[in-house]
N, C-alpha and C. Protein backbone atom coordinates (compact mmCIF):
# COMPACT_ATOMS: atom_id res chain seq x y z
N UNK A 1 -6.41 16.48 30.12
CA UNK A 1 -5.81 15.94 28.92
C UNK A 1 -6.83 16.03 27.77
N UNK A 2 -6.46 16.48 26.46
CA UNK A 2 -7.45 16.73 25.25
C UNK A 2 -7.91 15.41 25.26
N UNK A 3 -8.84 15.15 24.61
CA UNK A 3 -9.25 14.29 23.75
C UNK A 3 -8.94 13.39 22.49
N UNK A 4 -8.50 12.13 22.26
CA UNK A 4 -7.64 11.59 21.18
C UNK A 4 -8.21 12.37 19.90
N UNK A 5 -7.51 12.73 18.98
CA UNK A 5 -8.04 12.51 17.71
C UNK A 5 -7.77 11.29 16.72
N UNK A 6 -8.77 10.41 16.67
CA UNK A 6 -9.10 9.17 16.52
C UNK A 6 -9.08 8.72 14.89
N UNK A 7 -8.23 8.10 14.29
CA UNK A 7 -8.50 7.88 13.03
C UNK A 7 -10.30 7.55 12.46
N UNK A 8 -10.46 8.25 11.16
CA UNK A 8 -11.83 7.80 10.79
C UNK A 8 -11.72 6.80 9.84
N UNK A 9 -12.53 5.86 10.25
CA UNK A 9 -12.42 4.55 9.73
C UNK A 9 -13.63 4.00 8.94
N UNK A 10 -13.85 3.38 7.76
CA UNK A 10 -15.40 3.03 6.31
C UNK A 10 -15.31 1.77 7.42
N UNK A 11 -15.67 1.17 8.12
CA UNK A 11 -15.81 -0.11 8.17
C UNK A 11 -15.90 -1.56 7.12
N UNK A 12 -16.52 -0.85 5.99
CA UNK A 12 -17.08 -1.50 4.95
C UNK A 12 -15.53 -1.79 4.33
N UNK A 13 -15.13 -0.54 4.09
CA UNK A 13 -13.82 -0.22 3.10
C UNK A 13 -12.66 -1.29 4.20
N UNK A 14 -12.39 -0.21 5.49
CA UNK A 14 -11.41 -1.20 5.74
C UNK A 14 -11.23 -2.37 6.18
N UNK A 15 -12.47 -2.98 6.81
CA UNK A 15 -12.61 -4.66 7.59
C UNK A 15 -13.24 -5.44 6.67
N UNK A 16 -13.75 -5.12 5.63
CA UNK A 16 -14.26 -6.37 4.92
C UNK A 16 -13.70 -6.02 3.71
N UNK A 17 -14.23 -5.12 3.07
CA UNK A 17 -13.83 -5.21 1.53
C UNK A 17 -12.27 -5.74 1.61
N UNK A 18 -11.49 -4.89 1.56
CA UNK A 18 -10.31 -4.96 1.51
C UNK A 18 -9.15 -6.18 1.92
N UNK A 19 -10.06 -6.43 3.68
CA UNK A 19 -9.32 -7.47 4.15
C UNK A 19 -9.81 -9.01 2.69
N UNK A 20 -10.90 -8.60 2.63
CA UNK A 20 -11.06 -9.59 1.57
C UNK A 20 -10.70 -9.95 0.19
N UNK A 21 -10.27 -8.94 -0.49
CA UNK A 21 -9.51 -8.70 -1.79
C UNK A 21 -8.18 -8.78 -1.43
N UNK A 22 -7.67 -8.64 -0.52
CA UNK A 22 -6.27 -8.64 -0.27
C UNK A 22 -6.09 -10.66 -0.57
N UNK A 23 -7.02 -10.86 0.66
CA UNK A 23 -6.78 -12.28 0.96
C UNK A 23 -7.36 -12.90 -0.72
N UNK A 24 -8.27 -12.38 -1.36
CA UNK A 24 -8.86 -13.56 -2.63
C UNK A 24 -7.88 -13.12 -3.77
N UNK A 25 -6.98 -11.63 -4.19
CA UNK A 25 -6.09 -11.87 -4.78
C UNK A 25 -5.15 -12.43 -4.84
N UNK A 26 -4.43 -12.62 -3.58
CA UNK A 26 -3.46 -13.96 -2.83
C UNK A 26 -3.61 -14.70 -3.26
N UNK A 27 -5.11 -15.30 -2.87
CA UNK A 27 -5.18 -17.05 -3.28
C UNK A 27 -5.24 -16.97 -4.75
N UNK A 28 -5.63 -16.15 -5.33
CA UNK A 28 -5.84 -16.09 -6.71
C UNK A 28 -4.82 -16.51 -7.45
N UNK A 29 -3.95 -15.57 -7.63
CA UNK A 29 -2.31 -15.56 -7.89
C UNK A 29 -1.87 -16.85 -7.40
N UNK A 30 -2.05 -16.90 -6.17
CA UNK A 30 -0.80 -18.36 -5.95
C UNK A 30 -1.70 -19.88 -7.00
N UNK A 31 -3.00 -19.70 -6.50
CA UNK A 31 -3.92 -20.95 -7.02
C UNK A 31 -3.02 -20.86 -9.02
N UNK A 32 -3.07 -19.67 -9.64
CA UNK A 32 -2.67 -19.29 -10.90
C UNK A 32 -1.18 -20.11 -11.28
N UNK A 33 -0.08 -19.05 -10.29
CA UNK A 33 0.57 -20.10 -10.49
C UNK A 33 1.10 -21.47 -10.55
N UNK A 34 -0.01 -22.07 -9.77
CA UNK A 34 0.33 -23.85 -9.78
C UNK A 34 -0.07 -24.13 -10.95
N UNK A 35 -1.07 -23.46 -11.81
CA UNK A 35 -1.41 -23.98 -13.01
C UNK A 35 -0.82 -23.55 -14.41
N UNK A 36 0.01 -22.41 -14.30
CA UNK A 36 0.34 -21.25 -15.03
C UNK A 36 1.39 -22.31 -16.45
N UNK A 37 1.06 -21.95 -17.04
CA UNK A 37 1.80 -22.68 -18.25
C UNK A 37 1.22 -23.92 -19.39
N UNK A 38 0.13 -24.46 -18.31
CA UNK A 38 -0.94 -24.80 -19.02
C UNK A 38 -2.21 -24.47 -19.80
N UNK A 39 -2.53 -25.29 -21.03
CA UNK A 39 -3.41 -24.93 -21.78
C UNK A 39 -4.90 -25.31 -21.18
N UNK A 40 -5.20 -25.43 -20.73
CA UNK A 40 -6.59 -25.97 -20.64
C UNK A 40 -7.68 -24.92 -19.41
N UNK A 41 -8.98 -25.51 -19.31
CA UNK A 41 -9.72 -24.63 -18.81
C UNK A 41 -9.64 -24.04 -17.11
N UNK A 42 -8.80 -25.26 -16.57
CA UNK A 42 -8.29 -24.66 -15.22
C UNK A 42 -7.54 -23.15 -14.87
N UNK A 43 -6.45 -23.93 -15.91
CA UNK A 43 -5.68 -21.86 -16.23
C UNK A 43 -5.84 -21.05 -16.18
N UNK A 44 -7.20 -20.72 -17.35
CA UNK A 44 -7.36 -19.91 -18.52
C UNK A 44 -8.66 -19.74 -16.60
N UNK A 45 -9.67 -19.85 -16.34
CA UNK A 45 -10.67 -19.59 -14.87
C UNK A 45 -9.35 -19.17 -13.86
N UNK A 46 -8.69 -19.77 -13.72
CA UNK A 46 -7.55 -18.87 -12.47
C UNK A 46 -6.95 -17.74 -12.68
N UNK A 47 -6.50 -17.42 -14.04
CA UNK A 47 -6.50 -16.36 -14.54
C UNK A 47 -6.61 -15.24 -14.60
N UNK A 48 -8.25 -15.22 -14.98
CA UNK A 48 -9.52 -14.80 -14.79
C UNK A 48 -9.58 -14.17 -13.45
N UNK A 49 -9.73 -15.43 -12.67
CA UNK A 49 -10.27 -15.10 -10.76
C UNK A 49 -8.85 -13.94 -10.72
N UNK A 50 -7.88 -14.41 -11.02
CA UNK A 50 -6.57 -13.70 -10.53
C UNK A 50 -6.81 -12.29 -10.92
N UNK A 51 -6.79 -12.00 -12.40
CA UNK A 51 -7.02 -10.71 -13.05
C UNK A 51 -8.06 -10.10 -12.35
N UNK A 52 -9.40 -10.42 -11.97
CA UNK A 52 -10.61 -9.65 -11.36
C UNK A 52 -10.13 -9.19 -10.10
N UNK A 53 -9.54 -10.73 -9.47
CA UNK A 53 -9.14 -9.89 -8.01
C UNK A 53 -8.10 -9.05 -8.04
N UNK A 54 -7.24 -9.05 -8.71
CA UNK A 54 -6.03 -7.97 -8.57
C UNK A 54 -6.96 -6.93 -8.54
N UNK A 55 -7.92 -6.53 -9.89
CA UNK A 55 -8.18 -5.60 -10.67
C UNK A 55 -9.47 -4.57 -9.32
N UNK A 56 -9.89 -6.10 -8.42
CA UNK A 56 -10.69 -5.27 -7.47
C UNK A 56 -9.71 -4.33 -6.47
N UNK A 57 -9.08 -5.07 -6.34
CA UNK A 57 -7.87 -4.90 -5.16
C UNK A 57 -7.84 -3.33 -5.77
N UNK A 58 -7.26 -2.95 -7.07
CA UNK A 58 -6.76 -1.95 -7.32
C UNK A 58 -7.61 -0.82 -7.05
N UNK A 59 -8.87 -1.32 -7.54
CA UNK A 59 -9.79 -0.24 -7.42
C UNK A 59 -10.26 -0.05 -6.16
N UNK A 60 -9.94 -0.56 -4.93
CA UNK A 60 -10.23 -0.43 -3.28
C UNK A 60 -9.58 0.59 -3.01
N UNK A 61 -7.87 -0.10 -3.78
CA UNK A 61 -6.98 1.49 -2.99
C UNK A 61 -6.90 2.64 -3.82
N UNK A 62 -7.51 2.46 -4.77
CA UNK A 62 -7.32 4.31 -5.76
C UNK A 62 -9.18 4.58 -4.83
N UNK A 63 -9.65 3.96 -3.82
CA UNK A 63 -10.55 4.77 -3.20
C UNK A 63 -9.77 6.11 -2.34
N UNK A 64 -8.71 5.49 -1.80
CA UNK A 64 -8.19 6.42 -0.71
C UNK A 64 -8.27 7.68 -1.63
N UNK A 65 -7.69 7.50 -2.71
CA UNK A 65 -7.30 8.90 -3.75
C UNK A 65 -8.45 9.49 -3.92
N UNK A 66 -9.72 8.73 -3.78
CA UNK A 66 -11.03 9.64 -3.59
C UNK A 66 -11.49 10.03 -2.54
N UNK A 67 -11.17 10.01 -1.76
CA UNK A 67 -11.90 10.06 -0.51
C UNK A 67 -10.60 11.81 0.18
N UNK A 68 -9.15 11.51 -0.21
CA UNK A 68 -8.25 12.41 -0.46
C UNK A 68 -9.12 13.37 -1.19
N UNK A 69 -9.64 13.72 -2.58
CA UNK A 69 -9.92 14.66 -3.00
C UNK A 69 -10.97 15.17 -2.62
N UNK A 70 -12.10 14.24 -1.91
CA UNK A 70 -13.57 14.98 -1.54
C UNK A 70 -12.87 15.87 0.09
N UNK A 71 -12.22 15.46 0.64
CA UNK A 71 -11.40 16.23 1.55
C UNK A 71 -11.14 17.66 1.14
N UNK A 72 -10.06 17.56 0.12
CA UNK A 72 -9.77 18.84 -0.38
C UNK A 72 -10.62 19.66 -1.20
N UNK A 73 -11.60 18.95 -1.80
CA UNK A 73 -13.06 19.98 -2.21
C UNK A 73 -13.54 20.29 -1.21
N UNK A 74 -13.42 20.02 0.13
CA UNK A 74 -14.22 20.18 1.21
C UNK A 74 -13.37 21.17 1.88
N UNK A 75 -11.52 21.47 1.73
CA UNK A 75 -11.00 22.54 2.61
C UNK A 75 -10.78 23.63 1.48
N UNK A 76 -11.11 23.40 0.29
CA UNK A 76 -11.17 24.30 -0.62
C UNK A 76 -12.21 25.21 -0.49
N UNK A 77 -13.20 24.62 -0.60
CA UNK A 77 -14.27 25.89 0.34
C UNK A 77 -14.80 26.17 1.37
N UNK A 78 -14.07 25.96 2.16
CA UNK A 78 -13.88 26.53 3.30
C UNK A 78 -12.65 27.45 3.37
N UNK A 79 -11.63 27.29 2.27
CA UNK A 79 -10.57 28.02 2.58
C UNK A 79 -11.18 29.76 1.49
N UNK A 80 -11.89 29.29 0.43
CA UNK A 80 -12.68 30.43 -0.33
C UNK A 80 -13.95 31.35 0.84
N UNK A 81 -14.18 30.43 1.41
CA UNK A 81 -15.34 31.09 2.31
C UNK A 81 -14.55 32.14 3.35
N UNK A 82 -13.38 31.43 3.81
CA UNK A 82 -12.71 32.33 5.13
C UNK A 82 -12.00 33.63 4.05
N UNK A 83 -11.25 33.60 2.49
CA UNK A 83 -11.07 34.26 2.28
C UNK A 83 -11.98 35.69 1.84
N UNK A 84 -12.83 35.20 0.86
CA UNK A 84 -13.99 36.18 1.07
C UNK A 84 -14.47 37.01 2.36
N UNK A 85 -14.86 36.36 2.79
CA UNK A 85 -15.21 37.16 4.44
C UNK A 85 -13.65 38.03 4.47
N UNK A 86 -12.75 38.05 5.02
CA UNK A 86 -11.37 37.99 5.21
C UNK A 86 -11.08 39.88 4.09
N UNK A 87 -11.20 39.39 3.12
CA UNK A 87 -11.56 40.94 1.88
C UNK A 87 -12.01 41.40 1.57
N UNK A 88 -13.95 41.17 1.88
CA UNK A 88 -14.87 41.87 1.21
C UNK A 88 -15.59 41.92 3.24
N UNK A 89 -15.77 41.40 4.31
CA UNK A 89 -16.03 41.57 4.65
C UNK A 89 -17.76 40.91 4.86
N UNK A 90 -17.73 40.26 4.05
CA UNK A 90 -19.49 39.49 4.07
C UNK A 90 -19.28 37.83 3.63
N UNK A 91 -20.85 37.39 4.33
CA UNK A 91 -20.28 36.00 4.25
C UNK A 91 -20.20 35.38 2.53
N UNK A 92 -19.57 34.65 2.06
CA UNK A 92 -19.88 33.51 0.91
C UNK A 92 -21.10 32.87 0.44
N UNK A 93 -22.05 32.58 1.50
CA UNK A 93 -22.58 31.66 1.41
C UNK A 93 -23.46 31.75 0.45
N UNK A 94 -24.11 33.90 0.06
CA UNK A 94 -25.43 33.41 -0.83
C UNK A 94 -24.55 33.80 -2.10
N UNK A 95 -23.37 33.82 -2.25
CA UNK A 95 -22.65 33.99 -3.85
C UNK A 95 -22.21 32.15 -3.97
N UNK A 96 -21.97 31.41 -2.79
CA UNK A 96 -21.84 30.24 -2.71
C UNK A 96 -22.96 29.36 -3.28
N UNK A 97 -23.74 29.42 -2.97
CA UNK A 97 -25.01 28.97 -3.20
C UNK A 97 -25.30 28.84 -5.08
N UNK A 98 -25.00 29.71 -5.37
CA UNK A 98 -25.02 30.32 -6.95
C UNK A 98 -23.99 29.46 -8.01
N UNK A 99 -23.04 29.07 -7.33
CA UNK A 99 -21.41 28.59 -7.85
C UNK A 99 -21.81 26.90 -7.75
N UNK A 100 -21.07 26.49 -8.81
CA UNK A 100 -20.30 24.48 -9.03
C UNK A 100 -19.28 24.70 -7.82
N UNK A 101 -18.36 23.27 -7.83
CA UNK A 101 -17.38 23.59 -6.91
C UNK A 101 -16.62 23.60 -8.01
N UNK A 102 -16.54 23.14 -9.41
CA UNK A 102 -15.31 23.70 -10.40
C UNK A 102 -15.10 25.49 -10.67
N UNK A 103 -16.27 25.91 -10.28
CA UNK A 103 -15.99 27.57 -10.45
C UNK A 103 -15.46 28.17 -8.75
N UNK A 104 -15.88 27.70 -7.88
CA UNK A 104 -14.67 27.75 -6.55
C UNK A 104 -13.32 27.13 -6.30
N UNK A 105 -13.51 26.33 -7.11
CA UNK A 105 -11.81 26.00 -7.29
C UNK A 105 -11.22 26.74 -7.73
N UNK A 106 -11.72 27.26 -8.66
CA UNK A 106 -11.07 28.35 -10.14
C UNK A 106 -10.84 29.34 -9.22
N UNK A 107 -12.22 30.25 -8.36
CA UNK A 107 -11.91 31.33 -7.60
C UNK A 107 -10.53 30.86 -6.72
N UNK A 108 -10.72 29.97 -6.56
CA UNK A 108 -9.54 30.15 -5.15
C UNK A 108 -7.96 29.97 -5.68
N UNK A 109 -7.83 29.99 -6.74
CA UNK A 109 -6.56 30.79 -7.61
C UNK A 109 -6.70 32.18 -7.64
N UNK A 110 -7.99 33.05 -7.45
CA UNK A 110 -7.50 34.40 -7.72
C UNK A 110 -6.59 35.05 -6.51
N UNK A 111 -6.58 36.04 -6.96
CA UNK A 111 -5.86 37.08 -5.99
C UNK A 111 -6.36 37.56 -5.01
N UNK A 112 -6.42 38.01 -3.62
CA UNK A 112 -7.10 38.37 -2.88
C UNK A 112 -7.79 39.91 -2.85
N UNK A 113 -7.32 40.65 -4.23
CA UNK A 113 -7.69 41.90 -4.13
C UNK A 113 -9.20 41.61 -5.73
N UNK A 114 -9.06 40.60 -6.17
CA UNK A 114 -10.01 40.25 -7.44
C UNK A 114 -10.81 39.12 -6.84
N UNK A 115 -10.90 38.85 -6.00
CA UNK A 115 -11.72 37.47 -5.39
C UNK A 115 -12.92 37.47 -5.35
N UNK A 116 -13.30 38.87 -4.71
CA UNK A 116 -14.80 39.56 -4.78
C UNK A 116 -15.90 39.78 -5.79
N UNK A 117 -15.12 40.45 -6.91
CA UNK A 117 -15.89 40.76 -7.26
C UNK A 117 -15.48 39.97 -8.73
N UNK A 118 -14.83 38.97 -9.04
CA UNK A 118 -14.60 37.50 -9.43
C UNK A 118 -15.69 36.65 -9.00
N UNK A 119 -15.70 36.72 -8.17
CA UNK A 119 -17.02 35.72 -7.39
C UNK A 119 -18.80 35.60 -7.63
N UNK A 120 -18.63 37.44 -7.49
CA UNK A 120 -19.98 38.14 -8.15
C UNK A 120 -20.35 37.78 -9.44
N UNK A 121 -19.39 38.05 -10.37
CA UNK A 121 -19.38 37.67 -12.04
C UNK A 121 -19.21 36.77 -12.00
N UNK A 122 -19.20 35.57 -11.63
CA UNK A 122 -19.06 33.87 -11.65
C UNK A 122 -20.38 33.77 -11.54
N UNK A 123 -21.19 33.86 -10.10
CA UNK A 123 -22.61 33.97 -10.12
C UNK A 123 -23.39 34.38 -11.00
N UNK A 124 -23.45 35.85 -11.44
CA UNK A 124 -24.25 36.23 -12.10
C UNK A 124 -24.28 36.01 -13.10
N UNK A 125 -22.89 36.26 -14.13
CA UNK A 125 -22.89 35.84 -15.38
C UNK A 125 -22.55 34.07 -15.65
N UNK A 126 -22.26 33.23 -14.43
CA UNK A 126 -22.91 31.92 -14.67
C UNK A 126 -21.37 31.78 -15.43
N UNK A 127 -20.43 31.87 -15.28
CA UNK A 127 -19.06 31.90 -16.10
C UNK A 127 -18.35 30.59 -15.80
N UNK A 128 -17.89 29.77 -16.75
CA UNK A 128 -17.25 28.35 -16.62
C UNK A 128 -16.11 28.57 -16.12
N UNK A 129 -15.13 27.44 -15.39
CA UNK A 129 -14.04 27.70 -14.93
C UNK A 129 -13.48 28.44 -15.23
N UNK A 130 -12.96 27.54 -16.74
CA UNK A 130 -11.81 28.50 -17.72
C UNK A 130 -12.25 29.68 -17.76
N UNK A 131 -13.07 30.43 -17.92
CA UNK A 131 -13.85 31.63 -18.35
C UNK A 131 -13.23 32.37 -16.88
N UNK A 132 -13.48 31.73 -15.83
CA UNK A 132 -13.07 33.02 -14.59
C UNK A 132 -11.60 32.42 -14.51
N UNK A 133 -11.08 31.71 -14.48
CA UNK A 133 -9.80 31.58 -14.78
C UNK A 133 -9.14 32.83 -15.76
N UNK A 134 -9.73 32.55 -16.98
CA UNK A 134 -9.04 33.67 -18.27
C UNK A 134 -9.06 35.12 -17.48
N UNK A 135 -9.94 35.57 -16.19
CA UNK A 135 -10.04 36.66 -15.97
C UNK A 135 -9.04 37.36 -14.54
N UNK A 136 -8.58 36.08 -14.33
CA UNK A 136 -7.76 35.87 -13.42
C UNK A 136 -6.46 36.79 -13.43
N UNK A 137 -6.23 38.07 -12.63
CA UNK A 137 -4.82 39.01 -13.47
C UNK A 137 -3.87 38.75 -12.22
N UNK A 138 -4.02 38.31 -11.17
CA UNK A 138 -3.05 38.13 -9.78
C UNK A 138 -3.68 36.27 -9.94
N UNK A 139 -3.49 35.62 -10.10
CA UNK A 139 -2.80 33.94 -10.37
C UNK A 139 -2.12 33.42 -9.13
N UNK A 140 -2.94 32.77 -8.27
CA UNK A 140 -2.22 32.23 -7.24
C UNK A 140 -2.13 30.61 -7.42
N UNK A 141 -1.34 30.45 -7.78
CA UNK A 141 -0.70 28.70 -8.52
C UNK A 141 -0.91 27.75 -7.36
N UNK A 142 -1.69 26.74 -7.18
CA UNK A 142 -1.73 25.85 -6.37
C UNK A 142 -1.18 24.42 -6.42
N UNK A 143 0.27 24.40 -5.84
CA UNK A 143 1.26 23.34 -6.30
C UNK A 143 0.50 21.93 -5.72
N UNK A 144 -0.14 22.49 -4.65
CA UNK A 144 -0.27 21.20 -3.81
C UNK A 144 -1.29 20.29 -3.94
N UNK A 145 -2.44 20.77 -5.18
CA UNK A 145 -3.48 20.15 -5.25
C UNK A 145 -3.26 18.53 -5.89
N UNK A 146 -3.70 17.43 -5.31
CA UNK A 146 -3.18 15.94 -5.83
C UNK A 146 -4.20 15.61 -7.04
């Protein structure tokens, strides 16, 4: 029998932070509304606690959305590396070496017959996205990027 493939888990992210912003925006909010309508300094501090904790809360889960994109910078070149090899026949790694990952992103819209030597002129002439983008004549549109 294979081996599970096991969810990967921040410890940090999912057993404490989170379980804890979940639970202190809760109390936040509810503590808020027992006071909500009043003027005075109780309110106006629950508020406060309420707004921060929501506001942490929010920023815990737009982590996933980061942690999502360092993923896909991460199968993005690997998916440029297998193509290169794949059309030119040699590895990526020392035209890799040379490149941002915004100018391998860019490559990995080209075409598989311009990829090569797209890649070369990215390196050498040091060319900004847009710049190897503009040179781009086969355009492979990537719907799926989040």
């Amino acid at each position: 029998m294979p081996p599970k493939n096991t969810p990967m888990l921040y410890p940090w992210h999912h057993f404490v932070l989170l379980p804890l912003a979940l639970v202190m925006a809760g109390y936040a909010v509810l503590r808020y509304t027992k006071v909500a309508g009043n003027d005075d300094e109780i309110a106006r501090l629950w508020f406060s606690v309420a707004a921060l904790a929501v506001t942490g809360l929010g920023v815990l889960v737009m982590l996933r959305q980061h942690y999502a994109l360092q993923l896909q910078d991460r199968l993005i070149r690997l998916e440029v590396r297998q193509r290169y090899f794949e059309v030119s026949g040699q590895r990526f790694a020392a035209v890799e070496q040379q490149l941002t990952l915004g100018q391998i992103i860019s490559l990995r819209l080209a075409g598989d017959a311009e990829l090569p030597a797209l890649a070369q002129a990215a390196a050498t002439e040091k060319l900004s996205s847009k710049a190897i983008q503009a040179r781009i004549t086969d355009f492979q549109f990537d719907a799926l990027r989040v």
